[in-house]
C-alpha atoms as a PDB file:
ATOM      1  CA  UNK A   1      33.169   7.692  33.101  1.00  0.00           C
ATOM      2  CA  UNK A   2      34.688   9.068  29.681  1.00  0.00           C
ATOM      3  CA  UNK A   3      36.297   5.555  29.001  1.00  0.00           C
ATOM      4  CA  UNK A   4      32.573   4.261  29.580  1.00  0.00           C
ATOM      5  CA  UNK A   5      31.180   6.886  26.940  1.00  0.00           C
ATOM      6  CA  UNK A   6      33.767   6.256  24.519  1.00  0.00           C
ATOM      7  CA  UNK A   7      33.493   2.276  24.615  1.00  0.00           C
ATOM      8  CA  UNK A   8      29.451   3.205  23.883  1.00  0.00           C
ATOM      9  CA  UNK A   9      30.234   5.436  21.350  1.00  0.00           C
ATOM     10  CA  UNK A  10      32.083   2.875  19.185  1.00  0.00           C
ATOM     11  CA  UNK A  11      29.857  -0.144  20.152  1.00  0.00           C
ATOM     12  CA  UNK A  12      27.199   2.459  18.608  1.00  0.00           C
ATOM     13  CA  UNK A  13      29.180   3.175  15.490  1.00  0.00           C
ATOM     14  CA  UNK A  14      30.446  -0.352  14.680  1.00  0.00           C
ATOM     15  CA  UNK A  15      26.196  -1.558  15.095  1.00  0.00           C
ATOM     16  CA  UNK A  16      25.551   1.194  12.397  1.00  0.00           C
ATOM     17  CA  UNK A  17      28.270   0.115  10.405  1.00  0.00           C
ATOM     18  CA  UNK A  18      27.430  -3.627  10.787  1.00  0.00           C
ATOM     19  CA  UNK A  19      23.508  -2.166   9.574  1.00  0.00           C
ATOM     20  CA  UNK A  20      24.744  -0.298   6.856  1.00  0.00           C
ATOM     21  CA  UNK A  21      26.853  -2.954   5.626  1.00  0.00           C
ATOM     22  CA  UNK A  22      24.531  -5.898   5.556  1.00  0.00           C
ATOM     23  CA  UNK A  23      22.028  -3.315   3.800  1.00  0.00           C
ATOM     24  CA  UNK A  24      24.214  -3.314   0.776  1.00  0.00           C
ATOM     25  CA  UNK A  25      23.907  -7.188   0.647  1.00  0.00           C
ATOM     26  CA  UNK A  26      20.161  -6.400  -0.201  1.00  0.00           C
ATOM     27  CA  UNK A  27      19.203  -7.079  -3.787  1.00  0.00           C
ATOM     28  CA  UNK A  28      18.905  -3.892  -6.054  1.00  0.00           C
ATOM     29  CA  UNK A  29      15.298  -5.023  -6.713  1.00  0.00           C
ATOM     30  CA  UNK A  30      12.399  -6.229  -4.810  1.00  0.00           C
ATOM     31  CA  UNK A  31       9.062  -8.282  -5.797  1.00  0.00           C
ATOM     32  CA  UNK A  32       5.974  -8.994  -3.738  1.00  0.00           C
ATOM     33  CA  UNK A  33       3.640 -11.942  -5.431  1.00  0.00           C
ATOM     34  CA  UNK A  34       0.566 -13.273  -4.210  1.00  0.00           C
ATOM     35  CA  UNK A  35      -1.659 -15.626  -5.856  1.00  0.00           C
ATOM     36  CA  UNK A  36      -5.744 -16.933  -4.973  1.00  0.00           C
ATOM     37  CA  UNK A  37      -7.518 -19.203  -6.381  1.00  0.00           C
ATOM     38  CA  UNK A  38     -11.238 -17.422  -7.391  1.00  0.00           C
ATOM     39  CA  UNK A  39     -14.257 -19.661  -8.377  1.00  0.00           C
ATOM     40  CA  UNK A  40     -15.413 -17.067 -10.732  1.00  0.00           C
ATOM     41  CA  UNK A  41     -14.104 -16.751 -14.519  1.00  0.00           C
ATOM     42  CA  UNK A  42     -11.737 -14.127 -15.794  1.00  0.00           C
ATOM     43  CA  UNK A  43     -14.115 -12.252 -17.489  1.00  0.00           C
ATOM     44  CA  UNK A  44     -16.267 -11.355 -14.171  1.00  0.00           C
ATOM     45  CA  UNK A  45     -12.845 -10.385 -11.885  1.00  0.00           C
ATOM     46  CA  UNK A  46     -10.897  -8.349 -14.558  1.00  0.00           C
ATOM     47  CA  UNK A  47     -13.332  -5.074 -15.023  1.00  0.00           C
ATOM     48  CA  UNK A  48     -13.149  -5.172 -11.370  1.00  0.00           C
ATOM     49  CA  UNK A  49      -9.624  -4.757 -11.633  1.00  0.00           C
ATOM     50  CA  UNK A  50      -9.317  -2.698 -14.253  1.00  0.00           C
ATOM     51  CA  UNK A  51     -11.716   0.341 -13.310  1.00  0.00           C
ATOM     52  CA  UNK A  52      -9.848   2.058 -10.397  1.00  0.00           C
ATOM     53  CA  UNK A  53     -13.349   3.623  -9.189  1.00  0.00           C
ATOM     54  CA  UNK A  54     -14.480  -0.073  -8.292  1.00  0.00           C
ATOM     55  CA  UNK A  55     -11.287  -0.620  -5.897  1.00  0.00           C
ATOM     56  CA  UNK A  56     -13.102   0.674  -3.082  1.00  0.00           C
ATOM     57  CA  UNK A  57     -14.857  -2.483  -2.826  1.00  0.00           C
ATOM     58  CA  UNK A  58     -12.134  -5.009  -2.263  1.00  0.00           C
ATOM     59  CA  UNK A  59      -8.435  -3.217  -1.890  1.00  0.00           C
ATOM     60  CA  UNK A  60      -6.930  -3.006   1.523  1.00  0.00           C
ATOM     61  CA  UNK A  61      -5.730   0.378   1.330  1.00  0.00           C
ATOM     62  CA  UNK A  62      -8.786   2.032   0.631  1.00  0.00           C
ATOM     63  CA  UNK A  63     -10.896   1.292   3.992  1.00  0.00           C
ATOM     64  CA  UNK A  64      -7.842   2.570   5.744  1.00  0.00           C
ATOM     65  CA  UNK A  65      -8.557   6.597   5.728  1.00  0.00           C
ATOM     66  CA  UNK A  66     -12.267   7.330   5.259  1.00  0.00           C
ATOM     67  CA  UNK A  67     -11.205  11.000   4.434  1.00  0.00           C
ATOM     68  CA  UNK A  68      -8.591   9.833   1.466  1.00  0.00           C
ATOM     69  CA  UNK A  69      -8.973  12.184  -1.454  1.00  0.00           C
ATOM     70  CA  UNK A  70      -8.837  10.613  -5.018  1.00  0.00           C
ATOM     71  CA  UNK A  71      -8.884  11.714  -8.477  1.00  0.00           C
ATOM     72  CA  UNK A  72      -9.639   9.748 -11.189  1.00  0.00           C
ATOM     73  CA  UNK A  73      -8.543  10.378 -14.772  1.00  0.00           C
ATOM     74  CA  UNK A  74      -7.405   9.045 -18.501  1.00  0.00           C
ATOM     75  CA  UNK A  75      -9.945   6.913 -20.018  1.00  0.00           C
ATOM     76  CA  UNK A  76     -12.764   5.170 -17.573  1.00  0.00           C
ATOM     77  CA  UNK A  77     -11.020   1.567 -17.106  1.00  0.00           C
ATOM     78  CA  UNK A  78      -8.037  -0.296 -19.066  1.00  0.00           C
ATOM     79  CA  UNK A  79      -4.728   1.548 -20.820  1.00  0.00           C
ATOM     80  CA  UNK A  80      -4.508   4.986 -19.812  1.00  0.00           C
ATOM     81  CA  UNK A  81      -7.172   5.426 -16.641  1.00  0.00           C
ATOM     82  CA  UNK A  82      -5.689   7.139 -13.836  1.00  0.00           C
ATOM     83  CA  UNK A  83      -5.730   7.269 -10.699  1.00  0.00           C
ATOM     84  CA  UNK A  84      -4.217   9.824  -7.802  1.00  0.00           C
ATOM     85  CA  UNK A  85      -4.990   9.333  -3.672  1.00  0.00           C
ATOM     86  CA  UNK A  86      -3.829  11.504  -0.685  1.00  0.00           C
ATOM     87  CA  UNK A  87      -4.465  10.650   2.260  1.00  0.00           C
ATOM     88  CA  UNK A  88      -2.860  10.414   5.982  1.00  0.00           C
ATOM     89  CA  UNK A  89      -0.152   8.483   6.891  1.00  0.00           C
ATOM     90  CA  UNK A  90      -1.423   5.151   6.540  1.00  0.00           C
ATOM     91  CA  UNK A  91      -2.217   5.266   2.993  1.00  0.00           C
ATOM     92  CA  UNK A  92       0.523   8.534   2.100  1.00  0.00           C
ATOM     93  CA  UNK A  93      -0.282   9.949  -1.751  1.00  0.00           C
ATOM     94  CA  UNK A  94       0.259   8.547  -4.819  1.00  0.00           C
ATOM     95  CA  UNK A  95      -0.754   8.199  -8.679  1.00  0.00           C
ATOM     96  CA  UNK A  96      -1.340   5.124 -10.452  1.00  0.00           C
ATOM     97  CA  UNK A  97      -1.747   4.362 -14.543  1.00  0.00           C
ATOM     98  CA  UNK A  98      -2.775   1.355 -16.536  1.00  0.00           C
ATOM     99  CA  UNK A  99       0.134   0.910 -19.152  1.00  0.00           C
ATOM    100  CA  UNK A 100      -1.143  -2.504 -20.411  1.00  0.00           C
ATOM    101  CA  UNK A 101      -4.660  -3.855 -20.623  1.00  0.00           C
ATOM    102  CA  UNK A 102      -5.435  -7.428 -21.811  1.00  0.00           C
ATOM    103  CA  UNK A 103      -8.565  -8.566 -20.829  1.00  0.00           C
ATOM    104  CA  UNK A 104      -9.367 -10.657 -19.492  1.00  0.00           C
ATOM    105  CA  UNK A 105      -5.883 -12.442 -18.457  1.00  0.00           C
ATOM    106  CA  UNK A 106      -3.260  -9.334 -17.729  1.00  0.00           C
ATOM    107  CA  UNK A 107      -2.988  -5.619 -16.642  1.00  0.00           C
ATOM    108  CA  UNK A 108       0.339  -3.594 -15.535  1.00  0.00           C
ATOM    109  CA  UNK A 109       0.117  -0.815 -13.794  1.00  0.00           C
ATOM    110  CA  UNK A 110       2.650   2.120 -13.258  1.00  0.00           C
ATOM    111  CA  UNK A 111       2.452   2.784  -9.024  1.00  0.00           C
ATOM    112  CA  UNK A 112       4.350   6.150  -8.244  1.00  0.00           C
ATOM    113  CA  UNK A 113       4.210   7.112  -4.539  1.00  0.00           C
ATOM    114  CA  UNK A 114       4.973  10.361  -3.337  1.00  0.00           C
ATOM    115  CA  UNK A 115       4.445   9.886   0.351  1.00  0.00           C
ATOM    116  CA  UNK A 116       5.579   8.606   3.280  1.00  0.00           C
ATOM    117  CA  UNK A 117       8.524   8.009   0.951  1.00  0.00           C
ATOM    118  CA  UNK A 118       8.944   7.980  -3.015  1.00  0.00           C
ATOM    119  CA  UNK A 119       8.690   5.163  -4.687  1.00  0.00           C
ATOM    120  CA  UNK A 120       8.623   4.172  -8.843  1.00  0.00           C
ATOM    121  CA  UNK A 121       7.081   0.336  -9.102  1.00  0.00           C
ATOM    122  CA  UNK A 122       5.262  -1.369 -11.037  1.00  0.00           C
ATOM    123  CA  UNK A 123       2.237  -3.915 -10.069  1.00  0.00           C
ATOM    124  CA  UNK A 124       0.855  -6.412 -12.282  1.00  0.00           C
ATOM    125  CA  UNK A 125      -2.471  -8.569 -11.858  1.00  0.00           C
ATOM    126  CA  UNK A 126      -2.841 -11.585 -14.566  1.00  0.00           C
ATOM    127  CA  UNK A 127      -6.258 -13.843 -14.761  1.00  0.00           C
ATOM    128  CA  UNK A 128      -5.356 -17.562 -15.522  1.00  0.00           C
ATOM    129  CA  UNK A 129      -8.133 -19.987 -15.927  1.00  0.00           C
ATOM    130  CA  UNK A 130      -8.148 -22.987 -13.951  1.00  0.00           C
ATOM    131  CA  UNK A 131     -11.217 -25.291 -14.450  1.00  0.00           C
ATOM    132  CA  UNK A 132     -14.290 -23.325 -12.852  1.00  0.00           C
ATOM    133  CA  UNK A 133     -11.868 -20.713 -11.150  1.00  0.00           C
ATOM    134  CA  UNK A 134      -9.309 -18.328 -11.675  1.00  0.00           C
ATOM    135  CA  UNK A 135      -5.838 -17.644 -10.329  1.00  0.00           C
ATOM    136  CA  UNK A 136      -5.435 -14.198  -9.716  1.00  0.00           C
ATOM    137  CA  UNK A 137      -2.268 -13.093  -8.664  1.00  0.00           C
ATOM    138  CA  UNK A 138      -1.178  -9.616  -7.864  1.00  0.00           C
ATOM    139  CA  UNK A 139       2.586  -8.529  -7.940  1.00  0.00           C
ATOM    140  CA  UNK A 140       4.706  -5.536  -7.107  1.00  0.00           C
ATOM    141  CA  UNK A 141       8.259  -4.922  -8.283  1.00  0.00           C
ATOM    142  CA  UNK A 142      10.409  -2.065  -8.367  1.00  0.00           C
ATOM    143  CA  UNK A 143      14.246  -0.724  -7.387  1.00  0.00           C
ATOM    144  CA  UNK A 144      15.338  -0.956  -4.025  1.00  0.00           C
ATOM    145  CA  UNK A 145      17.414   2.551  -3.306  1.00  0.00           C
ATOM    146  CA  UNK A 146      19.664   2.015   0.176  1.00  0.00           C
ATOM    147  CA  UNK A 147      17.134   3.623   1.879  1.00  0.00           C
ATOM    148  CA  UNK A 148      14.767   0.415   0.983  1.00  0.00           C
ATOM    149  CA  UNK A 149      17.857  -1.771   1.819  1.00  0.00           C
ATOM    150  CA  UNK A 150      18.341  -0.379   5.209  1.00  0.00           C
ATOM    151  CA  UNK A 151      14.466  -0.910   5.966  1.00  0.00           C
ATOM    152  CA  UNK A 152      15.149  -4.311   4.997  1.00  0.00           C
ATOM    153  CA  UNK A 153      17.049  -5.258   7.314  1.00  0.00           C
ATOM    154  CA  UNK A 154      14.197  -4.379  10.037  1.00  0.00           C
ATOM    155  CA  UNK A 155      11.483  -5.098   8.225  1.00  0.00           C
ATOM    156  CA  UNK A 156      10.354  -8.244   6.111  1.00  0.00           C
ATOM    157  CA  UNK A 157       8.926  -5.994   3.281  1.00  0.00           C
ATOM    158  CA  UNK A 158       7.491  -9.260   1.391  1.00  0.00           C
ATOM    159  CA  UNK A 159       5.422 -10.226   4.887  1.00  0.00           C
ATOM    160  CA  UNK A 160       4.606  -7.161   5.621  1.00  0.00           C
ATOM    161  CA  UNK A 161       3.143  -5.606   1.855  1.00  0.00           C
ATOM    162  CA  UNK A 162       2.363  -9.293   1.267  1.00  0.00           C
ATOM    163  CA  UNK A 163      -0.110  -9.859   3.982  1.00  0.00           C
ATOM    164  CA  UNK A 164      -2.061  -6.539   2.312  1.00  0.00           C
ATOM    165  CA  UNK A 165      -2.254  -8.297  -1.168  1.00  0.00           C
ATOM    166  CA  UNK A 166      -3.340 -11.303   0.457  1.00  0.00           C
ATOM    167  CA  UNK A 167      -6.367  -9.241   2.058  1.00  0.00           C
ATOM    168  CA  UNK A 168      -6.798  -7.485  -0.945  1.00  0.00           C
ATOM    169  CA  UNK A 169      -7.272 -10.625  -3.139  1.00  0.00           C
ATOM    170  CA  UNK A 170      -9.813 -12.378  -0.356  1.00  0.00           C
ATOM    171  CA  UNK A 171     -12.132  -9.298  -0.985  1.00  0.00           C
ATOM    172  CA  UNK A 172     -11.907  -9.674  -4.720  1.00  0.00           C
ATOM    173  CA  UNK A 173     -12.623 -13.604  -4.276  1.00  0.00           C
ATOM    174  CA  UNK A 174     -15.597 -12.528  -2.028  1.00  0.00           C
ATOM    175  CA  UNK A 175     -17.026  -9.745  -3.967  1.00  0.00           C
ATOM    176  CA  UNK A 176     -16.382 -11.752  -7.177  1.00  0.00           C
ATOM    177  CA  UNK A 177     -17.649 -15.344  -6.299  1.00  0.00           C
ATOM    178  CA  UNK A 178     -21.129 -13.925  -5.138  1.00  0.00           C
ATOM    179  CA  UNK A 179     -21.342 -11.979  -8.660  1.00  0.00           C
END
């Protein structure tokens, strides 16, 4: 019986080994990029964009805790608006800023979260013109601690915050074509 619990023991500890291990194969940095075309110009998509009030309307985090508190601060839209959410455990808490604001082709926004775990990335939406439409793409980037690395190795982070972009920019292409 003890030989049994010691040959678990050290399966166990070489699998969490082998875990930690392949974590620190993971890059130092990670980036999430989505792109959609939107048959709307630049001009009509990027104050959507760049007033944080109006995200209620087409991001996928905001439908998903009807009791979220935000704060909204700095200047109204563009460089310097703010905005701060706290919510339950689906959406954790947060603050954004706009660092950079060209309209209507580029914005960069500084994404700090707080909860369910910290986080210091930055996100980026830029407005290219393409005929009668636009391609909007939204990225994320940012440092990947170990503790990010580890996840990794579970979970496809670029499916799985990918698939929420991709949402996101099919309600901006909805509520922006019909504009």
């Amino acid at each position: 019986m003890l030989k049994a619990i010691a040959v678990i023991a050290i399966v166990l500890v070489a699998g969490i080994a082998a875990v930690l291990v392949f974590a620190l194969t993971k890059p130092d940095t990670f980036r999430v990029e989505r792109s959609l075309a939107v048959k709307a110009p630049a001009d009509a998509i990027y104050p959507v964009v760049a007033d944080f009030r109006r995200w209620t309307a087409w991001s996928p985090y905001e439908g998903r805790d009807p009791a979220m508190q935000r704060t909204f601060g700095g200047t109204a839209e563009g460089k310097g608006a703010t905005y701060a959410w706290d919510g339950n455990n689906n959406v954790g808490a947060g603050h954004m800023e706009i660092l950079e604001a060209n309209a209507p082709s580029r914005l960069c926004i500084n994404l700090d979260f707080e909860r369910p775990f910290e986080g210091h990335n930055s996100a980026e939406f830029t407005f290219v013109p393409q005929g009668d439409a636009t391609l909007v793409t939204w990225a994320m980037s940012g440092p990947a601690p170990f503790l990010s690395k580890v996840m990794q190795v579970f979970i496809n982070m670029d499916n799985m915050i990918g698939k929420d972009f991709e949402a996101g920019l099919a309600s901006l292409k909805k509520l922006t074509e019909k504009q």
